[in-house]
Protein backbone atom coordinates (compact mmCIF):
# COMPACT_ATOMS: atom_id res chain seq x y z
CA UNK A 1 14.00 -5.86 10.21
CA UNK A 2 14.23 -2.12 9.86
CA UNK A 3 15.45 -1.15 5.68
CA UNK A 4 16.22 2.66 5.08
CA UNK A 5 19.75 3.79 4.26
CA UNK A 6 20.68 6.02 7.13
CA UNK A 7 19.50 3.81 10.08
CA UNK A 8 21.84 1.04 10.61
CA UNK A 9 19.97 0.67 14.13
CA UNK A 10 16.31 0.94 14.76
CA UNK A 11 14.89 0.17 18.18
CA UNK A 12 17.93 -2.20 18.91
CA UNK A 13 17.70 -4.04 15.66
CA UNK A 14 19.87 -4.26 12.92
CA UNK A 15 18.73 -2.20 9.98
CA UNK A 16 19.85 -2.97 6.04
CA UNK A 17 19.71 -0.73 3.36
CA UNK A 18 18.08 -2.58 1.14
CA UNK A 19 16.11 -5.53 0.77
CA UNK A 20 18.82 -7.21 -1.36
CA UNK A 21 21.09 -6.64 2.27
CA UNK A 22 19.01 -8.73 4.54
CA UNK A 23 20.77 -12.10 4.66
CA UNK A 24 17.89 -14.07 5.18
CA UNK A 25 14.36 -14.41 3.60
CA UNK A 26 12.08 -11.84 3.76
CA UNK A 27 8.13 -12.64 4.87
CA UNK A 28 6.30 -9.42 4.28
CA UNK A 29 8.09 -6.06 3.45
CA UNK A 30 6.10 -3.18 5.56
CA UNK A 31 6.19 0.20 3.45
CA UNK A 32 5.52 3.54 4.74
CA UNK A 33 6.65 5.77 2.53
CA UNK A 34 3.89 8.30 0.38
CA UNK A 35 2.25 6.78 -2.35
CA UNK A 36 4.23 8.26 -4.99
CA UNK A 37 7.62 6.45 -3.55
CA UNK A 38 5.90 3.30 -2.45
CA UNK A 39 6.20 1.02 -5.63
CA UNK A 40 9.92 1.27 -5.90
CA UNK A 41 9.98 -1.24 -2.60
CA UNK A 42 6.99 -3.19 -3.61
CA UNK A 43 9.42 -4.05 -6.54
CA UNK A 44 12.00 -4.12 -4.51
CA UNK A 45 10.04 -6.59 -2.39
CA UNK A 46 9.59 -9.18 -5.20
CA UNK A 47 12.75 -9.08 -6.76
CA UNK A 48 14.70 -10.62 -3.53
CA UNK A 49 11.12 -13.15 -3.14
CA UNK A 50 9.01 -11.55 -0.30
CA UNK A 51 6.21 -13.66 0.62
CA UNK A 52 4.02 -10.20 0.81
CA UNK A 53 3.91 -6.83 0.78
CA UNK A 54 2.49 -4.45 3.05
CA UNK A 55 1.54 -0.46 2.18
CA UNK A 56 0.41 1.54 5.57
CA UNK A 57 -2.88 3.54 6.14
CA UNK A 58 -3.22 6.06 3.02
CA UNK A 59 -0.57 4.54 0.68
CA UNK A 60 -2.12 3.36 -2.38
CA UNK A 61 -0.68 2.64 -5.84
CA UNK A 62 -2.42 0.53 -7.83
CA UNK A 63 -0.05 -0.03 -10.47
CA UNK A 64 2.22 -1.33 -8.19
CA UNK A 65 -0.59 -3.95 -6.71
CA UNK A 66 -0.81 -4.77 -10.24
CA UNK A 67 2.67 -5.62 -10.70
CA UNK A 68 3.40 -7.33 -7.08
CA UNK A 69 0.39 -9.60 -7.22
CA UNK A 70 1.09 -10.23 -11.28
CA UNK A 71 4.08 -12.03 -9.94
CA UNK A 72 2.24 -13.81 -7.72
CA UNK A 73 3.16 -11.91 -4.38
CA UNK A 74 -0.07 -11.13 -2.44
CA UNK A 75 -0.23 -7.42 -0.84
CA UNK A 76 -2.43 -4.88 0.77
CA UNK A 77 -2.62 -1.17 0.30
CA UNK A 78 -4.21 1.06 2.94
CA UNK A 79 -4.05 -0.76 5.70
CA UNK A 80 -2.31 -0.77 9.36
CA UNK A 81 -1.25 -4.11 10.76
CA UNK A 82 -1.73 -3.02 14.13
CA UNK A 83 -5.84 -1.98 13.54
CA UNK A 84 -6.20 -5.56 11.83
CA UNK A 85 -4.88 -7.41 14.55
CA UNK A 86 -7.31 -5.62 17.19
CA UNK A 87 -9.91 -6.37 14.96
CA UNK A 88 -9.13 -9.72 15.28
CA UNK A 89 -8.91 -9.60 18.90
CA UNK A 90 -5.01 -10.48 18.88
């Protein structure tokens, strides 16, 4: 599900404007947003109980990893979903 503030519609889907809006759980929250706004939603993430958290290709804060996976939420930094899949040959 799309979550940014201004797009109540993304591709056909019903977008929230926060985590805390989506009215069901949460598996992974995907972030792409630059590094230096990226562990606001990893927090975000693991206050309403994601199962994981996502940063994109060239988004990397550590201190956030540090925080997510100290509350024992697993995540990735750096990485596109779509390139791991291919790699996998899915």
């Amino acid at each position: 599900m799309p979550i940014h503030p201004a797009a109540p519609i993304v591709h056909g889907q019903q977008g929230y404007a926060t985590p805390a809006d989506v009215p069901f759980p949460i598996d992974v929250v995907d972030v792409f947003r630059r590094p230096e706004e990226a562990g606001q939603f990893a927090d975000r993430a693991v206050a309403v109980g994601a199962k994981g958290v996502w940063f994109q290709l060239g988004v990397i804060d550590e201190a956030a990893f540090d925080r997510t996976t100290a509350a024992g939420v697993p995540m990735v930094m750096d990485t596109c979903p779509a390139i791991e899949w291919r790699k996998r040959g899915r």
